[in-house]
C-alpha atoms as a PDB file:
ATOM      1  CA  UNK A   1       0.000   0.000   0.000  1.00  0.00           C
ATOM      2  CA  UNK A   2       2.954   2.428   0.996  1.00  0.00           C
ATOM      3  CA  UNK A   3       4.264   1.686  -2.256  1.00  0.00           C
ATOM      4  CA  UNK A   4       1.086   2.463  -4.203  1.00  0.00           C
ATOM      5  CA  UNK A   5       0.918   5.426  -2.453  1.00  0.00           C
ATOM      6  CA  UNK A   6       4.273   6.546  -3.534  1.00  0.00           C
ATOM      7  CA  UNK A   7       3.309   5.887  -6.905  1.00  0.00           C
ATOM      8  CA  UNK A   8       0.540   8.486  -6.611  1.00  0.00           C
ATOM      9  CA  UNK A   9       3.032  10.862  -4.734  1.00  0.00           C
ATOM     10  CA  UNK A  10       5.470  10.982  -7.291  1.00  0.00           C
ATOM     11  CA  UNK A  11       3.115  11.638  -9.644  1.00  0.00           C
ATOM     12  CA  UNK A  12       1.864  14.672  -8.267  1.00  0.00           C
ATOM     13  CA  UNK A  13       5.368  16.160  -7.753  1.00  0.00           C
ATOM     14  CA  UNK A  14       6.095  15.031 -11.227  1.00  0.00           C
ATOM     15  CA  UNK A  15       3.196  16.864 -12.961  1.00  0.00           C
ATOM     16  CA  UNK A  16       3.028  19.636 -10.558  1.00  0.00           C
ATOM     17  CA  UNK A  17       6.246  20.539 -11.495  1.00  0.00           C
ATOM     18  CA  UNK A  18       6.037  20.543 -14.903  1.00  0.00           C
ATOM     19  CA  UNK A  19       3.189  22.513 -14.863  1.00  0.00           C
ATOM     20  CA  UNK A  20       4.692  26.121 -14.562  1.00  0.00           C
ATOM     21  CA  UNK A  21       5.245  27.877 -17.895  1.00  0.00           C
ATOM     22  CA  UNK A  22       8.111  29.284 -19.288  1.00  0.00           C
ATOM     23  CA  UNK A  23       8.087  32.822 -20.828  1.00  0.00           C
ATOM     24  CA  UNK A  24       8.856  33.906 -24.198  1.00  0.00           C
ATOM     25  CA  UNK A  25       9.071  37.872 -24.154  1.00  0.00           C
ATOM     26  CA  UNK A  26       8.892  39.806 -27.294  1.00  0.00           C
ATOM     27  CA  UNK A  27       9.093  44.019 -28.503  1.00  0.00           C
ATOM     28  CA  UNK A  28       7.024  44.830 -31.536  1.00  0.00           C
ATOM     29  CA  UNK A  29       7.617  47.462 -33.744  1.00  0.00           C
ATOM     30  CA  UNK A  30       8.684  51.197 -32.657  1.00  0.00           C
ATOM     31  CA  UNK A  31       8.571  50.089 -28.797  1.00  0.00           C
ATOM     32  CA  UNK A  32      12.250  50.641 -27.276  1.00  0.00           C
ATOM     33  CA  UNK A  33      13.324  46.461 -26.323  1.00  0.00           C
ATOM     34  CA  UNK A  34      12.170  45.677 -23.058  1.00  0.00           C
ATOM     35  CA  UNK A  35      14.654  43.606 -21.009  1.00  0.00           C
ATOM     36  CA  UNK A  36      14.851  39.823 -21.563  1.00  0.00           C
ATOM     37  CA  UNK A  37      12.695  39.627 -24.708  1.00  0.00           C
ATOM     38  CA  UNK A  38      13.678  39.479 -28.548  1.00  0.00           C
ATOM     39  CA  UNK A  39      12.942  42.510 -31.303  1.00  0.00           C
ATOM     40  CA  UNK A  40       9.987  41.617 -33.878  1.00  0.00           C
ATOM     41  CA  UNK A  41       9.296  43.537 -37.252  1.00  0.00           C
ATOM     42  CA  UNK A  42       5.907  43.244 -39.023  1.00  0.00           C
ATOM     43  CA  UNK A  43       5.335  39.590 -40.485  1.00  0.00           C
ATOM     44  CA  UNK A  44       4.728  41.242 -44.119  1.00  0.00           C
ATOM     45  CA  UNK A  45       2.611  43.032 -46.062  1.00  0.00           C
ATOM     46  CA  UNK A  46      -0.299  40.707 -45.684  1.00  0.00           C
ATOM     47  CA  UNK A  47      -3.630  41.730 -44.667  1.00  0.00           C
ATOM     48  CA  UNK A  48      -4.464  41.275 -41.426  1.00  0.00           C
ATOM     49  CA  UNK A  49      -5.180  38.993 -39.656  1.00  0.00           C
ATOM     50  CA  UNK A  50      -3.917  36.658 -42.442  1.00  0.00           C
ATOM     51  CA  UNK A  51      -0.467  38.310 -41.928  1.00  0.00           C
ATOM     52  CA  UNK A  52      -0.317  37.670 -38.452  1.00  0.00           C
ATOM     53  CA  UNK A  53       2.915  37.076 -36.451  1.00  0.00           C
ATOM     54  CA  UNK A  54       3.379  33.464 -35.270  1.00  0.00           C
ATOM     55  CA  UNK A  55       3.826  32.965 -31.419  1.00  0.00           C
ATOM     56  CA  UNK A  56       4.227  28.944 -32.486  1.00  0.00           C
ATOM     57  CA  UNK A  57       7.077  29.795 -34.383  1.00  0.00           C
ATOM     58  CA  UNK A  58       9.016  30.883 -30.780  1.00  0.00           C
ATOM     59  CA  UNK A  59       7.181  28.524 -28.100  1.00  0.00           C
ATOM     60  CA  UNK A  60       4.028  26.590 -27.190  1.00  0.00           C
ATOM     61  CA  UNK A  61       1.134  27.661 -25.584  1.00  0.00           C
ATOM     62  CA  UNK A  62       0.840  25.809 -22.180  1.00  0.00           C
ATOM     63  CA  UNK A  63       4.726  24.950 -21.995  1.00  0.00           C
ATOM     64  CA  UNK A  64       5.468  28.827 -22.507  1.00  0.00           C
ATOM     65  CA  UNK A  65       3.844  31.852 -21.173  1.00  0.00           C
ATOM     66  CA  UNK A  66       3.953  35.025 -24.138  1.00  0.00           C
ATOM     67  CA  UNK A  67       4.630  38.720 -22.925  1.00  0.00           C
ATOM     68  CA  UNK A  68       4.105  41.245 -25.811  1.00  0.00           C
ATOM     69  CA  UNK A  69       5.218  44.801 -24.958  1.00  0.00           C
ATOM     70  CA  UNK A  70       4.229  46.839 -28.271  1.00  0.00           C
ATOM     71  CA  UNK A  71       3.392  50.359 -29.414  1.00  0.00           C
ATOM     72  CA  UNK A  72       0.331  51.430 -31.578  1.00  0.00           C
ATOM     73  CA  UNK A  73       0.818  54.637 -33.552  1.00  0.00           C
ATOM     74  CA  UNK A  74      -2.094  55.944 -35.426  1.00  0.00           C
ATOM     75  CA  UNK A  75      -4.865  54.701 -38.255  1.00  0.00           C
ATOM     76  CA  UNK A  76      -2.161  52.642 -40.047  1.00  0.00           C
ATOM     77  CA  UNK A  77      -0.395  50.911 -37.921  1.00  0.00           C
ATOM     78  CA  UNK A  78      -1.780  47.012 -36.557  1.00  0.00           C
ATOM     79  CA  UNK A  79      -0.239  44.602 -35.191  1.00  0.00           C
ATOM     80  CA  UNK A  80      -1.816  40.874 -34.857  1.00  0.00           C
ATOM     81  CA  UNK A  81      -0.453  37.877 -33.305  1.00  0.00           C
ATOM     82  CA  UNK A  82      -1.703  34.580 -34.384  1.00  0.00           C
ATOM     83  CA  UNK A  83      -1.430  31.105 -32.027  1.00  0.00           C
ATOM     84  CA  UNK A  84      -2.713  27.476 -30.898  1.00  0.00           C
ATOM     85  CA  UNK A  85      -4.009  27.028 -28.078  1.00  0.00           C
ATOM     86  CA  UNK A  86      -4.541  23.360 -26.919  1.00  0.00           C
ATOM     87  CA  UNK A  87      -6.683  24.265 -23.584  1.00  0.00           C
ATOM     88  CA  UNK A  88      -8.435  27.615 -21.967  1.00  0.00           C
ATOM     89  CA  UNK A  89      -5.841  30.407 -22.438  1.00  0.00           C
ATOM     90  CA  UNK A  90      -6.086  34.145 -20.911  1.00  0.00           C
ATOM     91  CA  UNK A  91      -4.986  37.189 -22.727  1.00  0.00           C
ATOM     92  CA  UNK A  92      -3.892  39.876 -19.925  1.00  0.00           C
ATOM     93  CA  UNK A  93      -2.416  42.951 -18.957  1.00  0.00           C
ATOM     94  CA  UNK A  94       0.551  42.949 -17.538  1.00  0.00           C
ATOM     95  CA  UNK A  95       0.745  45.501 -14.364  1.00  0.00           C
ATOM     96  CA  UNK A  96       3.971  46.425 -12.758  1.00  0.00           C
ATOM     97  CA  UNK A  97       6.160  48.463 -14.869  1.00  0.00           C
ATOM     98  CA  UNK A  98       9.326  47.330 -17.198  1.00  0.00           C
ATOM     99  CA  UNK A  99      12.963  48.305 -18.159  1.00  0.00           C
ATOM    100  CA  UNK A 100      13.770  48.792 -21.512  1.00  0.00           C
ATOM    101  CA  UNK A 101      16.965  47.373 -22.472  1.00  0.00           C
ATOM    102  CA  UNK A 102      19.231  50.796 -22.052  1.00  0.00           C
ATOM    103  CA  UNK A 103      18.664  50.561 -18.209  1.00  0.00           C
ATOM    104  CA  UNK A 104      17.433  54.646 -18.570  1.00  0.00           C
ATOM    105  CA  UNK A 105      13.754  54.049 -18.770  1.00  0.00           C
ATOM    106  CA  UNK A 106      11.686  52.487 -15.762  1.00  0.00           C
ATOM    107  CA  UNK A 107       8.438  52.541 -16.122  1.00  0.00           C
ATOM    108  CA  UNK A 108       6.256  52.025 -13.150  1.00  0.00           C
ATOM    109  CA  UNK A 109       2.592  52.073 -14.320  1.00  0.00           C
ATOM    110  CA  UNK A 110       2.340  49.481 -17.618  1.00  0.00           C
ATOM    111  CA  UNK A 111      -0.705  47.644 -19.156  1.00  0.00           C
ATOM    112  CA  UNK A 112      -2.116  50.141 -21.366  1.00  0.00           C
ATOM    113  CA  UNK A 113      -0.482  53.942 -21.339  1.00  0.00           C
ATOM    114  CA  UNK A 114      -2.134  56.261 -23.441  1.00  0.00           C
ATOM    115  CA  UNK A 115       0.515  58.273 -25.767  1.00  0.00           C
ATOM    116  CA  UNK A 116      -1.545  60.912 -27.570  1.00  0.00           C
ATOM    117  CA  UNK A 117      -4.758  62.496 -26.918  1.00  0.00           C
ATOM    118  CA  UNK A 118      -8.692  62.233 -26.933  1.00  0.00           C
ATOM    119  CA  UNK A 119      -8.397  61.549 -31.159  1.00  0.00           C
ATOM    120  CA  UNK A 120      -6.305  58.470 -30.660  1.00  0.00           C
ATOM    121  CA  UNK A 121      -7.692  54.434 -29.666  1.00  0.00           C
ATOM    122  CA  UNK A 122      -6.531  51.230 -29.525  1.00  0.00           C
ATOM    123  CA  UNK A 123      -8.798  48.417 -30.793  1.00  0.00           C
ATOM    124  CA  UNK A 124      -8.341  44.655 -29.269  1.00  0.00           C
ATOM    125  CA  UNK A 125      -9.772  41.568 -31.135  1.00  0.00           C
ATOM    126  CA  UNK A 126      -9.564  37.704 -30.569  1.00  0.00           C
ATOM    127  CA  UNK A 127     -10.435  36.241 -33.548  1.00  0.00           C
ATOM    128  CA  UNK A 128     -10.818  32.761 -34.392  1.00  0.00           C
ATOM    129  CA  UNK A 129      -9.208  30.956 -37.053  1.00  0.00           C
ATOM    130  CA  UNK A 130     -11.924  28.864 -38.699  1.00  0.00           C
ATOM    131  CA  UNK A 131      -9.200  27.921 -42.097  1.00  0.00           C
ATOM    132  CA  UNK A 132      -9.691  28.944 -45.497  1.00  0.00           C
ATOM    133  CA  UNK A 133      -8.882  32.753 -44.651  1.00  0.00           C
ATOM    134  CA  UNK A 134     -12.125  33.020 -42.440  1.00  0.00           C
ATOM    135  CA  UNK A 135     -11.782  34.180 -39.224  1.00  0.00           C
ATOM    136  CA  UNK A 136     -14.608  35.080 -36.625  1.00  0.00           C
ATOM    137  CA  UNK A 137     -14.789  37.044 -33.006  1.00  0.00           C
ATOM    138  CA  UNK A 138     -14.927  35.551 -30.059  1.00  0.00           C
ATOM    139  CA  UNK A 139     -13.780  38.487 -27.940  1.00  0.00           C
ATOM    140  CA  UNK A 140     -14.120  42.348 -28.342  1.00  0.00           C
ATOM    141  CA  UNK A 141     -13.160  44.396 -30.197  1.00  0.00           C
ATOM    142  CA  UNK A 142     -12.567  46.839 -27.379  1.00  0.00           C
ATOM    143  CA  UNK A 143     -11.324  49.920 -27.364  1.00  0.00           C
ATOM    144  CA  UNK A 144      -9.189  51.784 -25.227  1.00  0.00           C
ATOM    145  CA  UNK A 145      -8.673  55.864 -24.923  1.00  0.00           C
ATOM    146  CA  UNK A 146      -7.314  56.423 -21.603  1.00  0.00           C
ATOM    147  CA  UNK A 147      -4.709  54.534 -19.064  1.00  0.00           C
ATOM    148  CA  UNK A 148      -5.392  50.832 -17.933  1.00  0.00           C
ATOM    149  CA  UNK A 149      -2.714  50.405 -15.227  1.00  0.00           C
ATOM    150  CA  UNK A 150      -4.642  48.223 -12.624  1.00  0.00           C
ATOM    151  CA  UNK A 151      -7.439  46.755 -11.957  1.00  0.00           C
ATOM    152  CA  UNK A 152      -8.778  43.898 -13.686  1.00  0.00           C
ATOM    153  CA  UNK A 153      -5.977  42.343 -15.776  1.00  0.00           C
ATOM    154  CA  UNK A 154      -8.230  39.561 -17.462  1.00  0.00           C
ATOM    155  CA  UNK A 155      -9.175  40.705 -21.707  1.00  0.00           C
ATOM    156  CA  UNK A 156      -9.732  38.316 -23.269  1.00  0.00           C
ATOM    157  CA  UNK A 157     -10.164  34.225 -22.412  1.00  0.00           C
ATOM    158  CA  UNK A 158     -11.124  31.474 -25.060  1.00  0.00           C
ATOM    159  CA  UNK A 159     -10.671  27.315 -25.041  1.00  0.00           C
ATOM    160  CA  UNK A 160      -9.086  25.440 -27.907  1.00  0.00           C
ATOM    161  CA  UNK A 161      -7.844  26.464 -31.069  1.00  0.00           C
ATOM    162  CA  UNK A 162      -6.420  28.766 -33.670  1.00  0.00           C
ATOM    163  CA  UNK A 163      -6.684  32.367 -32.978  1.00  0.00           C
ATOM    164  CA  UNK A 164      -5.231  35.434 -34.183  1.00  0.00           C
ATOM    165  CA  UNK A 165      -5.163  38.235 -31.211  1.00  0.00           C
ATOM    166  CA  UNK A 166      -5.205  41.501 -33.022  1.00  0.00           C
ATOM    167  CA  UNK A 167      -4.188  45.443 -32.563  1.00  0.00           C
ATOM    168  CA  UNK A 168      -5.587  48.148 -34.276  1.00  0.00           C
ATOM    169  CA  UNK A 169      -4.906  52.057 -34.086  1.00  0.00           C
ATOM    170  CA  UNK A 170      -6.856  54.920 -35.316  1.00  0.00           C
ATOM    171  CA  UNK A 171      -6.715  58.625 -35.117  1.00  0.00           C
ATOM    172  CA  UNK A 172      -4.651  60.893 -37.371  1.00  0.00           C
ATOM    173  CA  UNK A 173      -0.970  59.981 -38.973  1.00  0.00           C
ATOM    174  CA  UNK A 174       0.160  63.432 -38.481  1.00  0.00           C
ATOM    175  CA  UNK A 175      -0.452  64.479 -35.083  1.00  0.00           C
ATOM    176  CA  UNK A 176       3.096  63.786 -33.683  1.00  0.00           C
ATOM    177  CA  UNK A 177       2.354  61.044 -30.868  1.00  0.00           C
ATOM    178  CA  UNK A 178       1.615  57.372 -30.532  1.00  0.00           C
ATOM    179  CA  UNK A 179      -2.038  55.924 -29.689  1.00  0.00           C
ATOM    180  CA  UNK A 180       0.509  54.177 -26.868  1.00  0.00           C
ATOM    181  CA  UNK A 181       2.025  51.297 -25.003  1.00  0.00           C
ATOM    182  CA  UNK A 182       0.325  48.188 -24.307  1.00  0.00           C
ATOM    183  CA  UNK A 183       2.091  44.955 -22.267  1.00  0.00           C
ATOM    184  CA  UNK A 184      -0.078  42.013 -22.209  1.00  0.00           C
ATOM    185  CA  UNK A 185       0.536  38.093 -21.569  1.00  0.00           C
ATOM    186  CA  UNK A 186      -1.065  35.415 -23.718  1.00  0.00           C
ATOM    187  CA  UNK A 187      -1.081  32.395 -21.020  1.00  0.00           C
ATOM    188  CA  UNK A 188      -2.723  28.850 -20.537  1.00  0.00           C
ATOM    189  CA  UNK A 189      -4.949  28.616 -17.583  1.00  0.00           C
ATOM    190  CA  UNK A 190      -3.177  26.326 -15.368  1.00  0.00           C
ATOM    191  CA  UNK A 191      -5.590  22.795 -14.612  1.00  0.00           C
ATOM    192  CA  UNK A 192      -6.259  22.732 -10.839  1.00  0.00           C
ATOM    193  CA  UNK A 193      -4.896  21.267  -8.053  1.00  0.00           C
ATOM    194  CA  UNK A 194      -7.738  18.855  -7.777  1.00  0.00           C
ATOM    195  CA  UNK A 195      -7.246  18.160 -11.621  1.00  0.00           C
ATOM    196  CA  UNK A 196      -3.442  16.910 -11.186  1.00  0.00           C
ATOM    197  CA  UNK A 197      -5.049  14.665  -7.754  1.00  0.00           C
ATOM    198  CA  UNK A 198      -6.899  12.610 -10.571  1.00  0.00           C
ATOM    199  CA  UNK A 199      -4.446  12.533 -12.628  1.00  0.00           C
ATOM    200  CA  UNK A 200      -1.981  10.784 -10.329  1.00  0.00           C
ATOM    201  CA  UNK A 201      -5.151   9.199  -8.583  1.00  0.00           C
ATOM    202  CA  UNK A 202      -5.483   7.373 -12.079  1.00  0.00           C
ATOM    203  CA  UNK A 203      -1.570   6.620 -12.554  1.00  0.00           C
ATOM    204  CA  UNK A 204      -2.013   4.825  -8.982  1.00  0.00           C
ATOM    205  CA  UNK A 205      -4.688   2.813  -9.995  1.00  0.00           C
ATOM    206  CA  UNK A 206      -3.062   1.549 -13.115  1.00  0.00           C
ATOM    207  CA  UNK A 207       0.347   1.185 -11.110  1.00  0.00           C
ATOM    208  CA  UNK A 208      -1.735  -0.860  -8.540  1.00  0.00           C
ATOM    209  CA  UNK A 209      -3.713  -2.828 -11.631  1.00  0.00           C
ATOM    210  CA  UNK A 210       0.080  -4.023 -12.602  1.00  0.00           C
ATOM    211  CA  UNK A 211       1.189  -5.020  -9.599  1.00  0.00           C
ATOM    212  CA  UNK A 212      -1.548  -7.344  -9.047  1.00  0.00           C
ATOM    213  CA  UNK A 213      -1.408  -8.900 -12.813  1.00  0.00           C
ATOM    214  CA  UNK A 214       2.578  -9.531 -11.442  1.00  0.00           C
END
């Protein structure tokens, strides 16, 4: 019995600990590198979302944790970030400030800082990848003219799937500031602790089921 137990203990060590994520940090486009992630440029020219940038190309959702620190500009700039997701995911802001790689600029209020005025707003989408260049919403668009620093961090959460998580800007080209700043994490919702208990409840009964063939 002590051994059978063990069995099941092991297994909850063993699958608790590979549960926590890795993260895979990335800067898009004018936004000065933020420490400990990589530089992106645009995907290409392609319409969005069919143009999106792929997160699979850099890590897996559920074995790695995305944080995107970008900047939107104006009406023509978008960004869109497209993914697989094998379980329920969250898209979130990130609160607590940054350090861009020069060591000069700490920022301690992050998530969503507004850049230029009352004209400018940034649009978030979660669309769906349904194949054959058809996409559908499952999640905004929402926009956002003033500072999100706090509060609730959750924007968007989803199950299963292909998505493309998209950016838009608008406002005028030619009014000399950004729409602004946004750091969010795309993340798989960890399964409970009661969900890794049957887990290595069932590896315990099949290690017992062997035993007792033996």
């Amino acid at each position: 019995m002590i051994k059978h137990l063990s069995v099941a203990a092991f297994c909850v060590v063993a699958l608790a600990s590979g549960a926590s994520a890795a993260t895979v940090g990335i800067t898009e486009g004018t936004r000065d590198t933020v420490d400990g992630t990589s530089k992106i440029a645009g995907p290409d020219s392609s319409p969005l979302p069919g143009g999106a940038y792929d997160l699979d190309a850099l890590g897996s959702l559920g074995t790695d944790d995305f944080e995107i620190y970008g900047r939107i500009v104006d009406s023509i700039d978008n960004f869109a970030f497209g993914f697989t997701a094998t379980s329920t995911f969250n898209i979130s802001w990130i609160f607590g400030g940054y350090t861009t790689n020069n060591g000069a600029n700490l920022v301690t209020d992050s998530g969503f800082v507004k850049e230029g005025g009352a004209d400018k707003t940034a649009t978030f989408s979660l669309l769906k990848d349904l194949g054959g260049g058809t996409f559908s919403a499952v999640g905004g668009p929402i926009d956002y003219e003033t500072n999100v620093t706090s509060g609730t961090a959750l924007i968007f959460s989803a199950g299963p799937g292909d998505y493309v998580f998209q950016i838009d800007g608008s406002g005028p080209n030619a009014s000399g500031s950004g729409v602004g700043l946004y750091d969010v994490r795309v993340s798989a919702v960890p399964l409970p602790a009661a969900g890794w208990l049957l887990i290595a409840g069932v590896g315990g009964l099949a290690a017992m089921r062997r035993t007792k063939k033996k």
